[in-house]
C-alpha atoms as a PDB file:
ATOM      1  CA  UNK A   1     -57.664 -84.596 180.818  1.00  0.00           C
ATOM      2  CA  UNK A   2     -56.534 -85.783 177.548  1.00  0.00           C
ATOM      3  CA  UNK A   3     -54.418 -83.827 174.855  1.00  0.00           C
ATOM      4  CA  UNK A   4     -57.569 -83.319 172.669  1.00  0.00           C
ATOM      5  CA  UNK A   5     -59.477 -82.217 175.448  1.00  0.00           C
ATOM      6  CA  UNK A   6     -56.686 -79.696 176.332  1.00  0.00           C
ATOM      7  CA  UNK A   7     -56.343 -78.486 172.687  1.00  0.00           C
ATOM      8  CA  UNK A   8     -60.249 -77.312 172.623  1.00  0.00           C
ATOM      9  CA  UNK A   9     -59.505 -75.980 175.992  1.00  0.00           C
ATOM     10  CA  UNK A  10     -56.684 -74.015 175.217  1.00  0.00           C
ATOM     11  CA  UNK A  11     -58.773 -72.640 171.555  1.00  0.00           C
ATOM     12  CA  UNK A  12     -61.404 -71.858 173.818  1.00  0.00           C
ATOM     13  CA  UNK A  13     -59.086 -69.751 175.929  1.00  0.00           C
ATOM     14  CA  UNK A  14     -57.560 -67.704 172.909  1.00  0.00           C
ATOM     15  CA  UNK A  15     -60.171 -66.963 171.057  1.00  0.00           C
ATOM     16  CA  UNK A  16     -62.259 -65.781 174.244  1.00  0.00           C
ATOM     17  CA  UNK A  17     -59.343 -63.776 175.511  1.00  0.00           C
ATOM     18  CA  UNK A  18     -57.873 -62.169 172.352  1.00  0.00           C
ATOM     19  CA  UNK A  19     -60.637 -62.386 169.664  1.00  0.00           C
ATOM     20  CA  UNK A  20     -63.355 -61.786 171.941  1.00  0.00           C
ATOM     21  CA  UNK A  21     -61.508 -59.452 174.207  1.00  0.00           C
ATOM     22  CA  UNK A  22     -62.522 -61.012 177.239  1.00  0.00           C
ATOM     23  CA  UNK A  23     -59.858 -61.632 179.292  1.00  0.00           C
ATOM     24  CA  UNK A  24     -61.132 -61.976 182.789  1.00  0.00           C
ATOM     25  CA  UNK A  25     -63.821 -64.114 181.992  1.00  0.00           C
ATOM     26  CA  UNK A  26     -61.379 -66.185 180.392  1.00  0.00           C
ATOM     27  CA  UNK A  27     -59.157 -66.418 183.083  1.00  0.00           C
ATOM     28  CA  UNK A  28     -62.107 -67.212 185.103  1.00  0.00           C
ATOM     29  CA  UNK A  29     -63.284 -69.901 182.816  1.00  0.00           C
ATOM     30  CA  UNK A  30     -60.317 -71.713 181.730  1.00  0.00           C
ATOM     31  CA  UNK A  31     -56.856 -71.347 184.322  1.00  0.00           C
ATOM     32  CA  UNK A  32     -56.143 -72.916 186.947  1.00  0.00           C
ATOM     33  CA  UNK A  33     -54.719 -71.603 190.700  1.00  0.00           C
ATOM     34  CA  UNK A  34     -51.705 -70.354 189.373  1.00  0.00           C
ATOM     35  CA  UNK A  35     -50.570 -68.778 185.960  1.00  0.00           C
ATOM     36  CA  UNK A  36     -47.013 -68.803 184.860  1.00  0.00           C
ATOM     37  CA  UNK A  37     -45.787 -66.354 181.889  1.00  0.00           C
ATOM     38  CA  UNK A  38     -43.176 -66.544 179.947  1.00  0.00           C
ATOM     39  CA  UNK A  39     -43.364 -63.898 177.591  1.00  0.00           C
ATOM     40  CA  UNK A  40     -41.572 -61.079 178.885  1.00  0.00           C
ATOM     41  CA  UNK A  41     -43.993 -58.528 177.991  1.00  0.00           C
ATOM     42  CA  UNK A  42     -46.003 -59.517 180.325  1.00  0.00           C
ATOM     43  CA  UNK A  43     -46.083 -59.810 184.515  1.00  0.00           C
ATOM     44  CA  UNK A  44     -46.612 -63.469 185.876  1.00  0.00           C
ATOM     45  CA  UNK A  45     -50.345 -64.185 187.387  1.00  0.00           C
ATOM     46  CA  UNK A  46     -53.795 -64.054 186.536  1.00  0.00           C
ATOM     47  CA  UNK A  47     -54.403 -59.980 187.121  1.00  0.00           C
ATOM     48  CA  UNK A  48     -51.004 -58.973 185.176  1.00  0.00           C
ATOM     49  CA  UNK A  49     -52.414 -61.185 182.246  1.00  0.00           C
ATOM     50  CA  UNK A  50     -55.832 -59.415 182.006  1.00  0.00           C
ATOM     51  CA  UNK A  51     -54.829 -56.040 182.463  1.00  0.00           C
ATOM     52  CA  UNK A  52     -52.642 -56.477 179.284  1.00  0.00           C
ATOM     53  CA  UNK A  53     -55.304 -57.917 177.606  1.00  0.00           C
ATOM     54  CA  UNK A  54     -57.459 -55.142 178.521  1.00  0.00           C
ATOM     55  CA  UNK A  55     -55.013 -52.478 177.144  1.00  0.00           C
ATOM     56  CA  UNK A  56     -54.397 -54.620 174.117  1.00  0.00           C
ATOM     57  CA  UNK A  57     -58.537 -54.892 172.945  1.00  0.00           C
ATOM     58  CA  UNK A  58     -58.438 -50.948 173.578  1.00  0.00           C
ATOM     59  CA  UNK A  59     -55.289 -50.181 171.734  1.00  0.00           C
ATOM     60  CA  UNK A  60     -55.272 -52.708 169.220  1.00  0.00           C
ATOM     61  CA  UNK A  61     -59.500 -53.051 168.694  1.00  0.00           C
ATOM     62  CA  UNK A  62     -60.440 -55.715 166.076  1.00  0.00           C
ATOM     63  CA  UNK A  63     -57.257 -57.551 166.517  1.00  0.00           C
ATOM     64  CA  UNK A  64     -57.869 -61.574 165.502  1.00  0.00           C
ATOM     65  CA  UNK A  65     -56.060 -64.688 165.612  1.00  0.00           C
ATOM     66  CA  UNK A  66     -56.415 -67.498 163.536  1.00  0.00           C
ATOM     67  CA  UNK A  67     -55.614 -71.237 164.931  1.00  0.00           C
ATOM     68  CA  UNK A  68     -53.710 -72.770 161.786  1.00  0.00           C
ATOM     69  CA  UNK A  69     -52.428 -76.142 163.569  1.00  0.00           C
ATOM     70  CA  UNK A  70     -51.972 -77.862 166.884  1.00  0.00           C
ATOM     71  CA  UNK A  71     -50.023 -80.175 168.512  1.00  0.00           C
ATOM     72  CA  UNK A  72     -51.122 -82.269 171.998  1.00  0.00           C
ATOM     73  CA  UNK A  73     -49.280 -84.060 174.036  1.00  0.00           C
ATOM     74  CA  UNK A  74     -49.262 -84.846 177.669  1.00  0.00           C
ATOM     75  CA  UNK A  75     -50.444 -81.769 179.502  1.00  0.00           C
ATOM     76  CA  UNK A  76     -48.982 -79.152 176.926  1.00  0.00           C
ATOM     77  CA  UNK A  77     -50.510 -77.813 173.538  1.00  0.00           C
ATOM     78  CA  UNK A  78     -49.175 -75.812 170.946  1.00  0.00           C
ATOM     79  CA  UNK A  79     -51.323 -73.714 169.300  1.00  0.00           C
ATOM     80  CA  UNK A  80     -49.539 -72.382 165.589  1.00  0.00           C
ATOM     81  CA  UNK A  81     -51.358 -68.944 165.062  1.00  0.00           C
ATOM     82  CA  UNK A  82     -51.690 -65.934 162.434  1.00  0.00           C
ATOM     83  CA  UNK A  83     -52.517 -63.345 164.620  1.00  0.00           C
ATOM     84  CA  UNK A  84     -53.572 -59.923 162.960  1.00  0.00           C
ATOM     85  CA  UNK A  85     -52.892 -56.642 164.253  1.00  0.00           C
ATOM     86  CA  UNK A  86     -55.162 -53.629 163.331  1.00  0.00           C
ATOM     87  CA  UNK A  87     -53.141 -50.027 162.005  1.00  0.00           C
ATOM     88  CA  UNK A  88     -53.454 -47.904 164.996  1.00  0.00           C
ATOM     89  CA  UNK A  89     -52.035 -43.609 164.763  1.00  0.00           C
ATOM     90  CA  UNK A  90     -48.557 -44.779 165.666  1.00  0.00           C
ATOM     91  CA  UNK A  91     -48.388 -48.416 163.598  1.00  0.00           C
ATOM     92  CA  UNK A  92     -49.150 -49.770 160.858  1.00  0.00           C
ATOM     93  CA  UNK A  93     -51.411 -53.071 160.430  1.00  0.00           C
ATOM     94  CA  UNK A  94     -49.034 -56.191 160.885  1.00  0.00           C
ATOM     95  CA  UNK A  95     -49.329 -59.760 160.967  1.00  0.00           C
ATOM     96  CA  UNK A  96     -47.600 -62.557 163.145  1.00  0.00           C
ATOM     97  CA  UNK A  97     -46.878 -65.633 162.977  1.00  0.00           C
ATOM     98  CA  UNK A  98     -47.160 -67.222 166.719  1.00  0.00           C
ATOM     99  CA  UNK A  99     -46.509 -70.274 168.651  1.00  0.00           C
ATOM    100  CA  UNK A 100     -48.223 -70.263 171.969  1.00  0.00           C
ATOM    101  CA  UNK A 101     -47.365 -73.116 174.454  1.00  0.00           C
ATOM    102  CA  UNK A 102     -49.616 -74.040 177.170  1.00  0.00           C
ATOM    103  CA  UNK A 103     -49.334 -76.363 179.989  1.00  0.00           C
ATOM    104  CA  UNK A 104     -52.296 -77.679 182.042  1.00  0.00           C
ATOM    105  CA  UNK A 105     -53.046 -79.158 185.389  1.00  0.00           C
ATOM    106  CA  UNK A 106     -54.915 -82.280 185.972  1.00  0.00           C
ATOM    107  CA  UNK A 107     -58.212 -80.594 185.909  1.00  0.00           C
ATOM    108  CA  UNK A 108     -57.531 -79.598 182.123  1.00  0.00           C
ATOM    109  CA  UNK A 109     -56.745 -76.002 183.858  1.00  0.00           C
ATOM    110  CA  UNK A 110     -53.936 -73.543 181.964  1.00  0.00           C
ATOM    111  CA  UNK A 111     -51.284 -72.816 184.237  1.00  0.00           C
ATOM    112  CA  UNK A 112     -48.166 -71.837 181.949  1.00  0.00           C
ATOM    113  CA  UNK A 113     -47.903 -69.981 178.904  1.00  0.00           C
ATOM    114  CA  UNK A 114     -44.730 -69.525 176.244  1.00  0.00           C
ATOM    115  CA  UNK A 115     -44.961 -67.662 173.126  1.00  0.00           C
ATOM    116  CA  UNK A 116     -42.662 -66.501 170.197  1.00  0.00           C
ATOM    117  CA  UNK A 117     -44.007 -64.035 167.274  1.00  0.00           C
ATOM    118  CA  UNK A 118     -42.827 -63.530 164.093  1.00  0.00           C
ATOM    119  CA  UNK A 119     -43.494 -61.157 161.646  1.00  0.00           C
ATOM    120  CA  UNK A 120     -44.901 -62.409 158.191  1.00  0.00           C
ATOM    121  CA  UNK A 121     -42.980 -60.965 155.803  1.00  0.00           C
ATOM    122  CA  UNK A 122     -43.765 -59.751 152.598  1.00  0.00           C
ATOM    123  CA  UNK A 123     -41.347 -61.587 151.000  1.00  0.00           C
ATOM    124  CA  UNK A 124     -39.023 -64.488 151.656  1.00  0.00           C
ATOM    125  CA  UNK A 125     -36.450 -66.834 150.037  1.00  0.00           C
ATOM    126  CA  UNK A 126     -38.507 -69.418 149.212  1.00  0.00           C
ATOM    127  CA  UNK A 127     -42.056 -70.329 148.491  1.00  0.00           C
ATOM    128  CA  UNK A 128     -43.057 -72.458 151.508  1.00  0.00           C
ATOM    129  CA  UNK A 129     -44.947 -69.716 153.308  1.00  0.00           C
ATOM    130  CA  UNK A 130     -45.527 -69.071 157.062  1.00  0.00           C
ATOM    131  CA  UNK A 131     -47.872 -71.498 157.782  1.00  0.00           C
END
């Protein structure tokens, strides 16, 4: 698979798993035999990764993320994100900015996934912005 190929793969992924809040049919859809994670919120393999997706689209309902840039190459993508958390009775709305790595497998399948979050701050020391 090529990088571009991968990139729409990995979108595809994302958005079906976190925007559309379906995670097994994701995981179904768009990784391969084996699924690595990274982040350490999170239990390797395919199950671990939809039952926290599950509990996030019931705790955190109308979360979103945005895609704001990409970057291909080889079999990894990087997906730069503004992901938006809904207020819940214990938090307050929030918004992150994210980097989400994935690798693939030769059949354009995820199999690896890194992430690192940041909180957008309401102010900063310059005027460059998050994104």
């Amino acid at each position: 698979m090529t990088p571009s190929q991968n990139t729409e793969t990995a979108k595809a992924f994302y958005d079906l798993m976190f925007n559309q809040c379906q995670p097994a049919r994701a995981v179904g859809l768009y990784v391969g035999a084996e699924y690595i994670q990274h982040n350490p919120d999170v239990a390797d393999g395919k199950q671990a990764f939809v039952d926290y997706f599950e509990r996030m689209a019931k705790d955190y309902p109308g979360k979103r993320v945005e895609f704001v840039r990409t970057v291909a190459e080889g079999d990894k993508v990087v997906l730069h994100c503004l992901q938006t958390w809904p207020a819940t009775e214990t938090s307050e709305a929030q918004e992150y900015a994210g980097i989400d790595i994935f690798r693939f497998d030769s059949n354009g399948k995820v199999v690896e996934h890194w992430d690192v979050l940041q909180i957008v701050p309401e102010a900063a020391l310059h005027d460059n912005g998050m994104f």
